[in-house]
PDB file of N, CA and C in Angstrom:
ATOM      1  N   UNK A   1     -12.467  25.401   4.627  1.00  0.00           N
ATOM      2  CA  UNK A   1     -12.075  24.089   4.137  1.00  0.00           C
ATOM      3  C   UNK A   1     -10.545  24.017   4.132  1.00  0.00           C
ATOM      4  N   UNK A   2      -9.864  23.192   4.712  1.00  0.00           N
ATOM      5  CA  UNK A   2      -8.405  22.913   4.769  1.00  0.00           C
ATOM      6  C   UNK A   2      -8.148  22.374   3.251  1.00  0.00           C
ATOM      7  N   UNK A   3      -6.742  23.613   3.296  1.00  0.00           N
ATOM      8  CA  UNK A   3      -5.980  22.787   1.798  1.00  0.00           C
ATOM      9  C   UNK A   3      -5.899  21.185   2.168  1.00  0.00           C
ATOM     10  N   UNK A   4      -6.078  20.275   1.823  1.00  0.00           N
ATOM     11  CA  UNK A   4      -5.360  19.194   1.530  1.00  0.00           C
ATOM     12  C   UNK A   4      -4.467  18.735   0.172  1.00  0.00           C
ATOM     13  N   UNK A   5      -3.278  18.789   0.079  1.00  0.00           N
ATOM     14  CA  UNK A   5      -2.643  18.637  -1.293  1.00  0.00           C
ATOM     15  C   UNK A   5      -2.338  17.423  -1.416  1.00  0.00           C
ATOM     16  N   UNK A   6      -2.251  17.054  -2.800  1.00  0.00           N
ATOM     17  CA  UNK A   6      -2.162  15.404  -3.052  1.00  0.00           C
ATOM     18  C   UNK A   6      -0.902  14.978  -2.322  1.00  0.00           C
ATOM     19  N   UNK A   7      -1.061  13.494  -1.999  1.00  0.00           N
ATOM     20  CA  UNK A   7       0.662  13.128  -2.022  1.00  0.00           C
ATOM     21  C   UNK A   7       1.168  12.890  -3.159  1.00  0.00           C
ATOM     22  N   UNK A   8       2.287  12.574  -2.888  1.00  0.00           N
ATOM     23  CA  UNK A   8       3.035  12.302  -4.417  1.00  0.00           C
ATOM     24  C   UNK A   8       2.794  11.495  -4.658  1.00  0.00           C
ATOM     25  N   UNK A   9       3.284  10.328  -6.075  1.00  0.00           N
ATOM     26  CA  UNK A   9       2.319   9.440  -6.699  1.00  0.00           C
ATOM     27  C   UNK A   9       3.698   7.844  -5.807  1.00  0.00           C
ATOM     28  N   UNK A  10       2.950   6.984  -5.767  1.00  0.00           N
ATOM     29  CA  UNK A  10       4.120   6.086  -5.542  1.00  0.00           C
ATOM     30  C   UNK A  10       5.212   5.755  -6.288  1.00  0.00           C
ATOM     31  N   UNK A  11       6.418   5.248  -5.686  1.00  0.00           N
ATOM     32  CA  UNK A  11       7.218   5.074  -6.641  1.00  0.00           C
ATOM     33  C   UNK A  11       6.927   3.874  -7.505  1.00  0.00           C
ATOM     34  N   UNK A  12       6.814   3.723  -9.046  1.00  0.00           N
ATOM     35  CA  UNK A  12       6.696   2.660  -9.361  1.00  0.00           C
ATOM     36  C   UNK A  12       7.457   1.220  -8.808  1.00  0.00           C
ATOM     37  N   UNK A  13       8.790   1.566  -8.578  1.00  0.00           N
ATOM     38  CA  UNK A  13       9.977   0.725  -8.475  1.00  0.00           C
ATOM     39  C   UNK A  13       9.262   0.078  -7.296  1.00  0.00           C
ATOM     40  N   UNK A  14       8.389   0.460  -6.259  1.00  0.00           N
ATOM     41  CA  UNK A  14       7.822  -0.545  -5.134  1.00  0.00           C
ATOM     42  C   UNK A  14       6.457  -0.630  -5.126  1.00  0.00           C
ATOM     43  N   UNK A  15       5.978  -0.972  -6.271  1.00  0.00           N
ATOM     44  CA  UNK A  15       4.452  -1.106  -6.354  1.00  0.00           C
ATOM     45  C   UNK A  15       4.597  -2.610  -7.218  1.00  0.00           C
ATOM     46  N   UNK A  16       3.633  -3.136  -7.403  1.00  0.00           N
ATOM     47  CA  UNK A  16       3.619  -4.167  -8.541  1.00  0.00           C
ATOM     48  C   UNK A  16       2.845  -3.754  -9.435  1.00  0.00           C
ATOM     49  N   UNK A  17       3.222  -4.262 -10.621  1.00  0.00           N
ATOM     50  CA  UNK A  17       2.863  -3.541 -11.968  1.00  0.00           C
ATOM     51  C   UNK A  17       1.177  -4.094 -12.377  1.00  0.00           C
ATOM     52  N   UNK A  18       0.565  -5.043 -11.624  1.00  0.00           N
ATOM     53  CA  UNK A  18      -0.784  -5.506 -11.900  1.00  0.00           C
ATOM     54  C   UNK A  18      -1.658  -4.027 -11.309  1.00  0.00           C
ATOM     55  N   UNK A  19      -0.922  -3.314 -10.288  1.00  0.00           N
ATOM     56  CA  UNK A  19      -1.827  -2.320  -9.531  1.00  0.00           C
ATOM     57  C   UNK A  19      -1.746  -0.965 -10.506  1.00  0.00           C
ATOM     58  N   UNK A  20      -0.765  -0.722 -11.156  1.00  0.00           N
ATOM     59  CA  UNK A  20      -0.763   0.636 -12.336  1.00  0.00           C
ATOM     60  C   UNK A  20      -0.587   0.161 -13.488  1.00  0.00           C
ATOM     61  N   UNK A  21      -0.849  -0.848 -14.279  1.00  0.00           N
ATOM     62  CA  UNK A  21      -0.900  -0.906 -15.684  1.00  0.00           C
ATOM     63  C   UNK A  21      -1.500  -2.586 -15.874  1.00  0.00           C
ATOM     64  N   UNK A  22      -2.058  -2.567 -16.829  1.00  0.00           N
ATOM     65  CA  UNK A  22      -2.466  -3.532 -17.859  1.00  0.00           C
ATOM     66  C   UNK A  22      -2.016  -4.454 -18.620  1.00  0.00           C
ATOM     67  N   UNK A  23      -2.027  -5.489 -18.034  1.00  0.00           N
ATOM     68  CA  UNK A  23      -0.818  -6.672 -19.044  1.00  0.00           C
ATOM     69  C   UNK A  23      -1.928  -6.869 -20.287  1.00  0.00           C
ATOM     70  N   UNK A  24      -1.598  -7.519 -21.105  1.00  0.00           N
ATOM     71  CA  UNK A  24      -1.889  -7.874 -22.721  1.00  0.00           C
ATOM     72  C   UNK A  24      -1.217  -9.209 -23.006  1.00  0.00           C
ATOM     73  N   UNK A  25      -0.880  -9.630 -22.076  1.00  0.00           N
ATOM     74  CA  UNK A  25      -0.119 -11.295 -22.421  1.00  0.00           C
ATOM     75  C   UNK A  25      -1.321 -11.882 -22.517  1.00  0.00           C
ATOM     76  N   UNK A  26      -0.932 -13.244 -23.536  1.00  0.00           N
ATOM     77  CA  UNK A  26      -2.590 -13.468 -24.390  1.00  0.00           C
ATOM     78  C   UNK A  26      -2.980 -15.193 -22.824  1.00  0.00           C
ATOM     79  N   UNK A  27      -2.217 -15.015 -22.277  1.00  0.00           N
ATOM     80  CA  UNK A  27      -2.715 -16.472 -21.151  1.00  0.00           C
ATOM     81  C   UNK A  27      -2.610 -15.610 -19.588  1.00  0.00           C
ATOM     82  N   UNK A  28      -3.181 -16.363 -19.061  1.00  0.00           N
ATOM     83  CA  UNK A  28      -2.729 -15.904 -17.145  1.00  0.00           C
ATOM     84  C   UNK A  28      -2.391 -17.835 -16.479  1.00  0.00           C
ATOM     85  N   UNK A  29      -1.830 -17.807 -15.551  1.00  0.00           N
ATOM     86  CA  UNK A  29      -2.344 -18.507 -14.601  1.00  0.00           C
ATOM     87  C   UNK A  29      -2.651 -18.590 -13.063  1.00  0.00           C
ATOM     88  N   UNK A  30      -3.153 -18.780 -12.533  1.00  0.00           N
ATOM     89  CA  UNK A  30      -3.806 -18.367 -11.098  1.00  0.00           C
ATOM     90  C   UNK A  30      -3.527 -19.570  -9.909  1.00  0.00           C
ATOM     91  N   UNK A  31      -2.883 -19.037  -8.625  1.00  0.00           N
ATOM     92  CA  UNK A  31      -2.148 -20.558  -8.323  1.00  0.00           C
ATOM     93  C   UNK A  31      -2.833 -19.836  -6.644  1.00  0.00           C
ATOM     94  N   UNK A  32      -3.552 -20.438  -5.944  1.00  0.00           N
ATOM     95  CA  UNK A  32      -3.778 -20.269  -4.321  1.00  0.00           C
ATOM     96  C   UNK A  32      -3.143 -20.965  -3.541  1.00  0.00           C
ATOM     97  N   UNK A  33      -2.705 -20.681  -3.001  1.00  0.00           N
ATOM     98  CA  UNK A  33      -1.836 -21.487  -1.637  1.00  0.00           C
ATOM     99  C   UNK A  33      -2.736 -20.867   0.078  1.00  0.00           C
ATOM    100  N   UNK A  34      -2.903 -22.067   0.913  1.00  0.00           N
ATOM    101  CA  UNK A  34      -3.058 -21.881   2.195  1.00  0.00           C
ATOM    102  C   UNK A  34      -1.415 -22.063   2.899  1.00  0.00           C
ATOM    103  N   UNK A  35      -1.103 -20.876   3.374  1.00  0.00           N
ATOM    104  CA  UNK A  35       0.256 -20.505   4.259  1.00  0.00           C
ATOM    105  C   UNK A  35      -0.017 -20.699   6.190  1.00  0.00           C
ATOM    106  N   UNK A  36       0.276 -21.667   6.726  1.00  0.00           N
ATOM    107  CA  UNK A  36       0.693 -21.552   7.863  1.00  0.00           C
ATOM    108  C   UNK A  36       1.759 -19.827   8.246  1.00  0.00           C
ATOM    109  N   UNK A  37       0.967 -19.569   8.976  1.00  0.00           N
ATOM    110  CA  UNK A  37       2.332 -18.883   9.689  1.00  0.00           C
ATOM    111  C   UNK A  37       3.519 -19.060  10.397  1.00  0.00           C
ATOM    112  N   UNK A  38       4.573 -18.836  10.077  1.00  0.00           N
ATOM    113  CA  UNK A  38       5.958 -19.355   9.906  1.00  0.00           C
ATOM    114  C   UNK A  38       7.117 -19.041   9.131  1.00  0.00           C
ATOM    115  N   UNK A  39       7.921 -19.341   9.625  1.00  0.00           N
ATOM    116  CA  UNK A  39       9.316 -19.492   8.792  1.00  0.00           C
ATOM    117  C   UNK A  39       9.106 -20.418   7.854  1.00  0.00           C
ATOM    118  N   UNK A  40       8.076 -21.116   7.300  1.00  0.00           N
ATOM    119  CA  UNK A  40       8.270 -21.679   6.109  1.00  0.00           C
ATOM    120  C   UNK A  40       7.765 -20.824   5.002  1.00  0.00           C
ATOM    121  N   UNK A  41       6.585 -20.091   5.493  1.00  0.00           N
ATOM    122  CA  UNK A  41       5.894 -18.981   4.734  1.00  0.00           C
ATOM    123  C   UNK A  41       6.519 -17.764   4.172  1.00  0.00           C
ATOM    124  N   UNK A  42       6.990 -17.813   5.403  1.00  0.00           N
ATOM    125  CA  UNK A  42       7.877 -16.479   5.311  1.00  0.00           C
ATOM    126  C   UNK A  42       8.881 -16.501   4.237  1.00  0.00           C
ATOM    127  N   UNK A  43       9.719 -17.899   4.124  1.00  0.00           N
ATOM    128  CA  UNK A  43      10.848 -18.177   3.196  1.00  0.00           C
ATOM    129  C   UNK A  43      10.229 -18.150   1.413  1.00  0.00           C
ATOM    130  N   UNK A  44       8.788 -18.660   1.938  1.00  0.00           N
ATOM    131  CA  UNK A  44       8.350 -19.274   0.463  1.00  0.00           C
ATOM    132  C   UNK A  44       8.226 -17.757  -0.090  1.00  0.00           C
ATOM    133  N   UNK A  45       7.235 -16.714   0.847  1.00  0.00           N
ATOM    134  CA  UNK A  45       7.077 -15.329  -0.106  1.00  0.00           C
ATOM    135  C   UNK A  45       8.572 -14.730  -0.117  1.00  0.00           C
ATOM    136  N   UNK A  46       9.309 -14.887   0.263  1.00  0.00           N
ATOM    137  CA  UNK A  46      10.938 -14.160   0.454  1.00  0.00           C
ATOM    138  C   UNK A  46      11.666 -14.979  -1.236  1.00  0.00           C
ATOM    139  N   UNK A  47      11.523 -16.001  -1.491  1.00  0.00           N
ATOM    140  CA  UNK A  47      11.891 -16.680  -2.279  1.00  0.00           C
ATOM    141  C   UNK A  47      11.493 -15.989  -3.654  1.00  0.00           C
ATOM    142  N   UNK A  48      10.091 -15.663  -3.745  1.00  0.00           N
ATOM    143  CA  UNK A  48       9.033 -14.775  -4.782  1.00  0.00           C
ATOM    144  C   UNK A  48       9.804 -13.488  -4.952  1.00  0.00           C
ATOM    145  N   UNK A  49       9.686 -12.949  -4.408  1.00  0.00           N
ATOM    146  CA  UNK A  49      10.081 -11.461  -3.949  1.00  0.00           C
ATOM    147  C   UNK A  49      11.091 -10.962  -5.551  1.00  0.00           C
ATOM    148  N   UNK A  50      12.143 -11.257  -5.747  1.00  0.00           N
ATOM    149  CA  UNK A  50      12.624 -11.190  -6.869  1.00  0.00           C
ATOM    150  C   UNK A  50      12.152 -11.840  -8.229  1.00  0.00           C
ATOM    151  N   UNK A  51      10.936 -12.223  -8.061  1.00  0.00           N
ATOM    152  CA  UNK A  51      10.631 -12.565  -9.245  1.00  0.00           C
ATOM    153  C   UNK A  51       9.521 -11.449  -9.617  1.00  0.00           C
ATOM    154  N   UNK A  52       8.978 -11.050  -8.487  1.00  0.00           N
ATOM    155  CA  UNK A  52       7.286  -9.722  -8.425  1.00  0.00           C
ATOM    156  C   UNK A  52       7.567  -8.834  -9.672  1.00  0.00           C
ATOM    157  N   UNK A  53       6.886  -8.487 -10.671  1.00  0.00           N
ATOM    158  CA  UNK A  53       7.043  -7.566 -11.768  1.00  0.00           C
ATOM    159  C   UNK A  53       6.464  -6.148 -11.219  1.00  0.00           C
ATOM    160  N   UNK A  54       7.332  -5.362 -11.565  1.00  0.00           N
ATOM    161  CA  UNK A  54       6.964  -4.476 -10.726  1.00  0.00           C
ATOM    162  C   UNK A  54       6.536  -3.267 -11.434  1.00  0.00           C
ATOM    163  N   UNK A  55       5.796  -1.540 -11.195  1.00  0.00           N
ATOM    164  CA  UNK A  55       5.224  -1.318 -12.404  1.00  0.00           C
ATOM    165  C   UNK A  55       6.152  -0.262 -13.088  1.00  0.00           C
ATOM    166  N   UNK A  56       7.771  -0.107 -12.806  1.00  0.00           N
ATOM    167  CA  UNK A  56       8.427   0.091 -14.165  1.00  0.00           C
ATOM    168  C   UNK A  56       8.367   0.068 -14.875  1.00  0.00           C
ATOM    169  N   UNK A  57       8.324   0.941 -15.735  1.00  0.00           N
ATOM    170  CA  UNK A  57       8.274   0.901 -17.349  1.00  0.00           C
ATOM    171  C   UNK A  57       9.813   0.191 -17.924  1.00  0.00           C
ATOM    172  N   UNK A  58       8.971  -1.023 -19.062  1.00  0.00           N
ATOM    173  CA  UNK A  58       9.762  -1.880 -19.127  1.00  0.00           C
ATOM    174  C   UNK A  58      10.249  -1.437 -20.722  1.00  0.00           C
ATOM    175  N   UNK A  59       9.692   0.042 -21.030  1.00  0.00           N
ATOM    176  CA  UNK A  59       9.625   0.195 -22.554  1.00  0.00           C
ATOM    177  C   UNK A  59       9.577  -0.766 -23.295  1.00  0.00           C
ATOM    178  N   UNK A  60      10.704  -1.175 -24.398  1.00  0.00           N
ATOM    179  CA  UNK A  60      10.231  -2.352 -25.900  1.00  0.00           C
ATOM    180  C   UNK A  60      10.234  -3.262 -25.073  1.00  0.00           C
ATOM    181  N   UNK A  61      11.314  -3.769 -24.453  1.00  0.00           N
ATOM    182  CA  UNK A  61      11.529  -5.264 -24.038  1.00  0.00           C
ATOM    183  C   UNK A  61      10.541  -5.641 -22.743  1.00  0.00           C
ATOM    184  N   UNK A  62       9.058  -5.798 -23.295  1.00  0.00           N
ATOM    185  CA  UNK A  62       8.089  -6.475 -22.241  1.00  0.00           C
ATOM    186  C   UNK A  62       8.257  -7.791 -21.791  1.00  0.00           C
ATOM    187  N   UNK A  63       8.778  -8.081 -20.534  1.00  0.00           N
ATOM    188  CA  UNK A  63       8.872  -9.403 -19.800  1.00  0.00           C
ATOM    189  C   UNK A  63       8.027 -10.363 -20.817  1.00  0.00           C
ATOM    190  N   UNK A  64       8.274 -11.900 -20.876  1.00  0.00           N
ATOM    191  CA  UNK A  64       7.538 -12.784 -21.431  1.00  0.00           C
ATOM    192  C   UNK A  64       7.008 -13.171 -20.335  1.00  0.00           C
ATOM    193  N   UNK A  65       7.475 -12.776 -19.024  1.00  0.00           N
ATOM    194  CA  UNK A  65       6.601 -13.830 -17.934  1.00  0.00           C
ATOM    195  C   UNK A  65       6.539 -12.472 -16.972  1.00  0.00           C
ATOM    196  N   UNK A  66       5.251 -12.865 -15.905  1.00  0.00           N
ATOM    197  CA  UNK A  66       5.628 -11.848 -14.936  1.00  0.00           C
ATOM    198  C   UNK A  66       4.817 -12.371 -13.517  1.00  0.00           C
ATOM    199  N   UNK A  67       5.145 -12.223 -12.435  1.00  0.00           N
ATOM    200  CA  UNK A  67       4.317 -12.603 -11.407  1.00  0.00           C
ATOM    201  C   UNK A  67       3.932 -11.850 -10.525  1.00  0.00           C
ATOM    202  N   UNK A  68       2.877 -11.586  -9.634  1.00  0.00           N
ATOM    203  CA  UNK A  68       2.240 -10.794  -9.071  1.00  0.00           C
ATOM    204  C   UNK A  68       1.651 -11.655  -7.868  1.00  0.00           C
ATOM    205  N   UNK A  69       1.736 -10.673  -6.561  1.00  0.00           N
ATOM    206  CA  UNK A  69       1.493 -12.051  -5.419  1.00  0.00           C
ATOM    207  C   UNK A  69       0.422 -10.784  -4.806  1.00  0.00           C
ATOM    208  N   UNK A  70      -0.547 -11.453  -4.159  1.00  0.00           N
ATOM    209  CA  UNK A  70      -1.917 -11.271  -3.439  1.00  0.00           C
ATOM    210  C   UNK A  70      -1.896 -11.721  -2.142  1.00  0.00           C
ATOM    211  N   UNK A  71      -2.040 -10.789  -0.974  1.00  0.00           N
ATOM    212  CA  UNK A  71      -1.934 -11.753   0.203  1.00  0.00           C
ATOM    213  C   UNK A  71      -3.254 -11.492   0.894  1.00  0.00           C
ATOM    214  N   UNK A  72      -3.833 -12.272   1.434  1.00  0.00           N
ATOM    215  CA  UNK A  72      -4.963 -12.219   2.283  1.00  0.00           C
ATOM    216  C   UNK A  72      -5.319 -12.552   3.680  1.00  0.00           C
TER     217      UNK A  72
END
């Protein structure tokens, strides 16, 4: 049987924080968009991008807001 050894774990800093931890904010909201492919798409998720909560530990000061994007 070949060793296989784990990889290392991801860095949090490029994961989003919905995929390794558990929010507790007492609301959600849930928004779908149909995206053409394009430079308009492209701009709209590029625009997001700095807002993505990511899964850093944010210790005391937990974001009041946080967003998380899904692509399909």
């Amino acid at each position: 049987m070949p060793n296989n050894p784990m990889p290392p774990p991801p860095d949090p800093r490029l994961v989003q924080g919905i995929i390794l931890r558990g929010y507790t904010h007492p609301c959600s909201c849930h928004m779908l968009f149909t995206l053409q492919a394009g430079p308009g798409a492209a701009g709209f998720i590029r625009a997001l991008m700095p807002y993505v909560q990511s899964a850093q530990d944010w210790g005391d000061a937990k974001p009041d807001r946080m967003l998380n994007i899904g692509l399909t």
